[in-house]
PDB file of N, CA and C in Angstrom:
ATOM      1  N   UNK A   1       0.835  -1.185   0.000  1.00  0.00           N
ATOM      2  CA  UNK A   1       0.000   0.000   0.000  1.00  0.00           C
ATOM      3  C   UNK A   1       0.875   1.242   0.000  1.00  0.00           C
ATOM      4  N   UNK A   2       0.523   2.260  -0.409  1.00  0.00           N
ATOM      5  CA  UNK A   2       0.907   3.475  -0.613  1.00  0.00           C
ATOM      6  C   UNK A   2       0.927   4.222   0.705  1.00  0.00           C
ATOM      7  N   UNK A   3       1.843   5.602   1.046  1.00  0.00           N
ATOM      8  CA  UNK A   3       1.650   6.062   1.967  1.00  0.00           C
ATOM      9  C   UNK A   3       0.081   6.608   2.102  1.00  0.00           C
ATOM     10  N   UNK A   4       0.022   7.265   0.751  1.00  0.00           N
ATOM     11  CA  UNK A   4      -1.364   7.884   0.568  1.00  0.00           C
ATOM     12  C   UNK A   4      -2.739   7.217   0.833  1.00  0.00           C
ATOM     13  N   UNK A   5      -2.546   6.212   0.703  1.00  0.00           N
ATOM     14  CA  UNK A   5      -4.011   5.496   1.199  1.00  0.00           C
ATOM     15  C   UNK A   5      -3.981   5.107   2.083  1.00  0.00           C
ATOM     16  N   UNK A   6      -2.652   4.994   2.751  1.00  0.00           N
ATOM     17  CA  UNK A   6      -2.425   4.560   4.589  1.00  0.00           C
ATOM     18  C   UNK A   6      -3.244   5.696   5.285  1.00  0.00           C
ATOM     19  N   UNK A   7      -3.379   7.089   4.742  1.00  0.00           N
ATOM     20  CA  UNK A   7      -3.456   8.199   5.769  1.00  0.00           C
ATOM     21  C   UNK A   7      -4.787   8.751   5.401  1.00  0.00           C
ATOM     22  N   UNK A   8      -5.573   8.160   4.471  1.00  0.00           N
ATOM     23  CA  UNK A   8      -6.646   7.927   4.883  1.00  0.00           C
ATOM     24  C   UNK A   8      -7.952   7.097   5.443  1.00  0.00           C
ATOM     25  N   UNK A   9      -7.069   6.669   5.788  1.00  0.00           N
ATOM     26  CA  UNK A   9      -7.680   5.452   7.049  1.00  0.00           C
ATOM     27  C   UNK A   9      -8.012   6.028   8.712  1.00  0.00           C
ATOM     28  N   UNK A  10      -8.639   5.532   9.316  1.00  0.00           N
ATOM     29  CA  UNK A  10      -8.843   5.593  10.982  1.00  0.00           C
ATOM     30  C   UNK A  10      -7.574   5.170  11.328  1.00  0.00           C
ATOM     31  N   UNK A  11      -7.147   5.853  12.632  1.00  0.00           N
ATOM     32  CA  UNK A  11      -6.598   4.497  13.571  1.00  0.00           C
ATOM     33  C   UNK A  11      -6.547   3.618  13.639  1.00  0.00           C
ATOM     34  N   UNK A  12      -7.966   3.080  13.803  1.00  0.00           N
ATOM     35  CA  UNK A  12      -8.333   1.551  13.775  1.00  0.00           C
ATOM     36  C   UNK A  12      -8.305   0.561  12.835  1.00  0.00           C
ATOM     37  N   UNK A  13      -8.412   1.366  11.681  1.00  0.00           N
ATOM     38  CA  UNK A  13      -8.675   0.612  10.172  1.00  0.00           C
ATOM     39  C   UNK A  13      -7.029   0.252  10.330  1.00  0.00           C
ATOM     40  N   UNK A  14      -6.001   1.227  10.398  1.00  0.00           N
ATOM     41  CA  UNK A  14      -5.051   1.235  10.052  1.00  0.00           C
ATOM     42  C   UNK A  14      -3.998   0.120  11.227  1.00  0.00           C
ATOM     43  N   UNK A  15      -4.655   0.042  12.413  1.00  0.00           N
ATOM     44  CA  UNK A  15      -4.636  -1.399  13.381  1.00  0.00           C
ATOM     45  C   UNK A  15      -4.811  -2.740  12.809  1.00  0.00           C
ATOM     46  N   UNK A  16      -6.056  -2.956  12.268  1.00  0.00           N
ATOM     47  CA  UNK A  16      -6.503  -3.559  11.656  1.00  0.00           C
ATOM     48  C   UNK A  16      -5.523  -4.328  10.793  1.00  0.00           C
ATOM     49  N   UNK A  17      -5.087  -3.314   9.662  1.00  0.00           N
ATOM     50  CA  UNK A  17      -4.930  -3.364   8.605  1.00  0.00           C
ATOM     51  C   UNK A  17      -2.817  -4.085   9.371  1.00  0.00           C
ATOM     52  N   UNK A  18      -2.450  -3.439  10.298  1.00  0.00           N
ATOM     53  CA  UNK A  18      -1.116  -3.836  10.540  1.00  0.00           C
ATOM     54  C   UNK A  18      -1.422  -5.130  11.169  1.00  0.00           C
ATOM     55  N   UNK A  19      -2.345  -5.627  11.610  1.00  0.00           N
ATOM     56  CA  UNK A  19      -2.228  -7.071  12.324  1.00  0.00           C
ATOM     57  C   UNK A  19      -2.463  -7.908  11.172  1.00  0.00           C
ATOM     58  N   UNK A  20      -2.823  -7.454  10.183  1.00  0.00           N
ATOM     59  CA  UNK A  20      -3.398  -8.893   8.858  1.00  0.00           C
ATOM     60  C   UNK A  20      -1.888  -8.841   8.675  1.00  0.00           C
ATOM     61  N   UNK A  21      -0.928  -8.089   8.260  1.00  0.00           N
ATOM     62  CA  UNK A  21       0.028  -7.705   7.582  1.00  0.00           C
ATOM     63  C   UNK A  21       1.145  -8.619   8.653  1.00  0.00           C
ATOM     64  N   UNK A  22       1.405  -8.593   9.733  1.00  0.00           N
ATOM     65  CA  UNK A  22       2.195  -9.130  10.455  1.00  0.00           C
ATOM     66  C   UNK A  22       1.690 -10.999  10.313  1.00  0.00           C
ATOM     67  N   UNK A  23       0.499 -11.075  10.193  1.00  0.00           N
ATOM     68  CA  UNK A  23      -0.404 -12.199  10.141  1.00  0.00           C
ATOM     69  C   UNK A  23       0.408 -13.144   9.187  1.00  0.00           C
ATOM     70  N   UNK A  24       0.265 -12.306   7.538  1.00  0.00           N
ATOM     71  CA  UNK A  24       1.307 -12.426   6.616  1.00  0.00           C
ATOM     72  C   UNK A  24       2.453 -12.453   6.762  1.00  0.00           C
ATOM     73  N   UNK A  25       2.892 -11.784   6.885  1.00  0.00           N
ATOM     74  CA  UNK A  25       4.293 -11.835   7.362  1.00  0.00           C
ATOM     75  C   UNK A  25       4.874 -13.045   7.878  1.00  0.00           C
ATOM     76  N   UNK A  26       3.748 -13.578   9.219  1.00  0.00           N
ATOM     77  CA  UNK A  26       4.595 -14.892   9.745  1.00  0.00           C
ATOM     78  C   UNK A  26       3.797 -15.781   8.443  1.00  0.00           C
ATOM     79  N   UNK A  27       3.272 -15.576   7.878  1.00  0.00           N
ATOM     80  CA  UNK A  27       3.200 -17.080   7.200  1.00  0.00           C
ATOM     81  C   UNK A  27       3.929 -17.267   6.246  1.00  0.00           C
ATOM     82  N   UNK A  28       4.112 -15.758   5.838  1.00  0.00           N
ATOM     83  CA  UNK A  28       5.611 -15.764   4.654  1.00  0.00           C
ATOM     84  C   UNK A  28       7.475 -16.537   5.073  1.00  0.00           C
ATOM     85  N   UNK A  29       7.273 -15.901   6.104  1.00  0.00           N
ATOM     86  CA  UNK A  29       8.541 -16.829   6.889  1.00  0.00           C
ATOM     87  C   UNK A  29       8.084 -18.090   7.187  1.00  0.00           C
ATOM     88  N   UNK A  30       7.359 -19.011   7.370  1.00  0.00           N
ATOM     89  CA  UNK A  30       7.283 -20.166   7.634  1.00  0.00           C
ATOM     90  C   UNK A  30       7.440 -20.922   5.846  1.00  0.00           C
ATOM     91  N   UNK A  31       6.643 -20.252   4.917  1.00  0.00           N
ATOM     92  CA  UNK A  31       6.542 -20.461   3.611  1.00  0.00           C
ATOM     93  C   UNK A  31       8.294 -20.695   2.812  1.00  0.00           C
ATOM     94  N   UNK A  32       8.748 -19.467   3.283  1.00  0.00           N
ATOM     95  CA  UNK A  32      10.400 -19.335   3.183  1.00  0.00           C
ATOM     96  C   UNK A  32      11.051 -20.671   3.659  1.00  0.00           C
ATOM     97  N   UNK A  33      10.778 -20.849   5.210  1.00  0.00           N
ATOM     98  CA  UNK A  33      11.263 -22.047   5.586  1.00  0.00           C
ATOM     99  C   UNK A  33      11.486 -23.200   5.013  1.00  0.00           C
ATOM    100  N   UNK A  34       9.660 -23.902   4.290  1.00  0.00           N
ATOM    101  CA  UNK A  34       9.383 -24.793   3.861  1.00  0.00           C
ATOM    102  C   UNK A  34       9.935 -24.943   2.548  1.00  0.00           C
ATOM    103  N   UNK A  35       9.897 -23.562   1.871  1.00  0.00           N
ATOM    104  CA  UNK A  35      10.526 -23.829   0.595  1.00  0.00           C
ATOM    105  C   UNK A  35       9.446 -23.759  -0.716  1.00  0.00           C
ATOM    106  N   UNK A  36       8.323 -23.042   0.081  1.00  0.00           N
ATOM    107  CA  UNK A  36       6.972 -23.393  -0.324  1.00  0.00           C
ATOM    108  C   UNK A  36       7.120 -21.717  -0.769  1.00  0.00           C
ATOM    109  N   UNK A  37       7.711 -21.272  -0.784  1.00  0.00           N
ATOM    110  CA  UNK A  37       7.406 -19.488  -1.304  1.00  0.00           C
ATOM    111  C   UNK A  37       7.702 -19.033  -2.932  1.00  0.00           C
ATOM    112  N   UNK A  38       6.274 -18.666  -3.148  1.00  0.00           N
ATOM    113  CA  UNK A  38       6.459 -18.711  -4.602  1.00  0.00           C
ATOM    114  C   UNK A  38       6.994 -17.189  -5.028  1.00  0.00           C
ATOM    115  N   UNK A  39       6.054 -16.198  -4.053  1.00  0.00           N
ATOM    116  CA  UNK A  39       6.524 -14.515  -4.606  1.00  0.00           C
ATOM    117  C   UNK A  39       7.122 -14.167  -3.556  1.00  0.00           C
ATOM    118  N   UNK A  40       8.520 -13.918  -3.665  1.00  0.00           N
ATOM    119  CA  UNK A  40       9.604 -13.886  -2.617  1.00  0.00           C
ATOM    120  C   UNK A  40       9.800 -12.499  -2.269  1.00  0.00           C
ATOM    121  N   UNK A  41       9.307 -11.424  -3.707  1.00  0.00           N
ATOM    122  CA  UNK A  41       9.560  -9.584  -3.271  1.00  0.00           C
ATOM    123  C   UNK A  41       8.262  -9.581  -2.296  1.00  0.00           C
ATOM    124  N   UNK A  42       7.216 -10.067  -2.037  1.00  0.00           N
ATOM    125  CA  UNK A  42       5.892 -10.087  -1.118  1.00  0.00           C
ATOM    126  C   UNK A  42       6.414  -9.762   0.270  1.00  0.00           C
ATOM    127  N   UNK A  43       7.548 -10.572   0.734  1.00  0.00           N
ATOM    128  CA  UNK A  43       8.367 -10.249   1.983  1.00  0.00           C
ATOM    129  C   UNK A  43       9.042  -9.150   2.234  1.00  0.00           C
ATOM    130  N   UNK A  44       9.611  -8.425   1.286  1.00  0.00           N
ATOM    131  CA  UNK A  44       9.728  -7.365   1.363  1.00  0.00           C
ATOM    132  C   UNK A  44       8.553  -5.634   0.960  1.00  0.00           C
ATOM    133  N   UNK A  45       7.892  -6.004   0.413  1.00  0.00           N
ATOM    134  CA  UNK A  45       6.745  -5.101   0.466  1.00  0.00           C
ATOM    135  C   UNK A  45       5.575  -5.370   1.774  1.00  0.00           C
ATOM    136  N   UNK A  46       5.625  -6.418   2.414  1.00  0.00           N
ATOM    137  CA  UNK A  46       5.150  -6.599   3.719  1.00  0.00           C
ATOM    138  C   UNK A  46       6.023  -5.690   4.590  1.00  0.00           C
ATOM    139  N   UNK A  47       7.311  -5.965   4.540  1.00  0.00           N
ATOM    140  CA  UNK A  47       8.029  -5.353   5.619  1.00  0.00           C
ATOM    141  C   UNK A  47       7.804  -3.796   5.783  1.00  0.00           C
ATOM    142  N   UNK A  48       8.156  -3.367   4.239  1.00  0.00           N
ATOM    143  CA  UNK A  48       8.043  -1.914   4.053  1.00  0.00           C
ATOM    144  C   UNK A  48       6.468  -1.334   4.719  1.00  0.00           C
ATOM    145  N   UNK A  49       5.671  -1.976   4.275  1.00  0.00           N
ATOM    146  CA  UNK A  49       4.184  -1.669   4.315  1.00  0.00           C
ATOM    147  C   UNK A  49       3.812  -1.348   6.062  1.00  0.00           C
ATOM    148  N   UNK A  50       4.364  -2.592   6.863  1.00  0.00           N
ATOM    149  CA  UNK A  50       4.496  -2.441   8.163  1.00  0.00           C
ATOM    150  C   UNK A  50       5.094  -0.983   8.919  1.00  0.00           C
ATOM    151  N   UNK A  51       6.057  -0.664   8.361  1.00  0.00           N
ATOM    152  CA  UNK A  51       7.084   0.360   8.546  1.00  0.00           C
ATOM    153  C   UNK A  51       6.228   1.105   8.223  1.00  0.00           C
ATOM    154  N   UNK A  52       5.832   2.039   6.893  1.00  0.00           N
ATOM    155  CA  UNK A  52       4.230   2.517   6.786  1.00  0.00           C
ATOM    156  C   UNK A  52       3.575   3.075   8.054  1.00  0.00           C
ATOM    157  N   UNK A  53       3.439   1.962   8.169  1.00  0.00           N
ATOM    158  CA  UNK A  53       1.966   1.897   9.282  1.00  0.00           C
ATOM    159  C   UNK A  53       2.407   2.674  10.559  1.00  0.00           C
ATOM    160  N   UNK A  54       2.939   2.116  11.129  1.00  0.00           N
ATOM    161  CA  UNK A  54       4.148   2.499  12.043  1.00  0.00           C
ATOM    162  C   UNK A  54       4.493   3.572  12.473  1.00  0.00           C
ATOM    163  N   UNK A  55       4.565   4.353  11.128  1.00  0.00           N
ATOM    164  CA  UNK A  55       5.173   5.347  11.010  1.00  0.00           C
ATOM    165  C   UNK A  55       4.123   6.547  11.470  1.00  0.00           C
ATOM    166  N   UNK A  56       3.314   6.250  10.538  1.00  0.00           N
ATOM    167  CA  UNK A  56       1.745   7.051  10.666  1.00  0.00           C
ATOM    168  C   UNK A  56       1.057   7.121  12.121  1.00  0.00           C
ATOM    169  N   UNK A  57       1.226   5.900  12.776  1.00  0.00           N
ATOM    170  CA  UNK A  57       0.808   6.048  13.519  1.00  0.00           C
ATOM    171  C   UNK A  57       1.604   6.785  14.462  1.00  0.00           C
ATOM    172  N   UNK A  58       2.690   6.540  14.790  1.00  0.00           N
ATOM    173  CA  UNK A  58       3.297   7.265  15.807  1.00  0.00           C
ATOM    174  C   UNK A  58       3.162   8.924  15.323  1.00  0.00           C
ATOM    175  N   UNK A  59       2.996   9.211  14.079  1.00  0.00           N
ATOM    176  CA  UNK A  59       2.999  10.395  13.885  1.00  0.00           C
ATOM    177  C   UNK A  59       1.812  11.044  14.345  1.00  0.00           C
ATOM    178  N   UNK A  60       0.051  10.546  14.191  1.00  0.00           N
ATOM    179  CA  UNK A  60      -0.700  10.370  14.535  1.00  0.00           C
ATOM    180  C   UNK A  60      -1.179  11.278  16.202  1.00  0.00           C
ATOM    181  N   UNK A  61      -0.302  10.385  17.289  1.00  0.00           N
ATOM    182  CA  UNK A  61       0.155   9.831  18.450  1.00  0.00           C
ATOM    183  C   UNK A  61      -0.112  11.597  18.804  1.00  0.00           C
ATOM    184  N   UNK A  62      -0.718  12.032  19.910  1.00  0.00           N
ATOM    185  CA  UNK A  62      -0.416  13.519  20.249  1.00  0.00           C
ATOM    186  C   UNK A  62       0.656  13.462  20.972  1.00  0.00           C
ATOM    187  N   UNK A  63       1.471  14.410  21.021  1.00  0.00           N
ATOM    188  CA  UNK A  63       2.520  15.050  21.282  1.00  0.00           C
ATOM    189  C   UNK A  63       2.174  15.301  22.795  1.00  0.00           C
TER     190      UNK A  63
END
């Protein structure tokens, strides 16, 4: 996802949206493990995407 459609999201959506992503994430590393991983850049646009999120939110965050 884009920064731009990250920041128009809720909080919550954007909660949401980081727990599917970590969700992925571990199944991508187990997939890696097995040997079973077919789209290998997916692990890295997960990662980034997380970072994203992350980011927004702490920015979010009042001061």
């Amino acid at each position: 996802m884009k920064t731009k459609e990250l920041r128009g999201k809720t909080p919550d959506q954007l909660q949401e949206e980081l727990i599917s992503l970590k969700k992925e994430q571990f199944n991508l590393r187990f997939q890696a493990a097995t040997g079973q991983m077919e789209k290998t850049h997916r692990v890295n646009e997960v990662r980034k995407t997380i970072a994203r999120i992350k980011t927004l939110q702490s920015q979010q965050r009042p001061a």
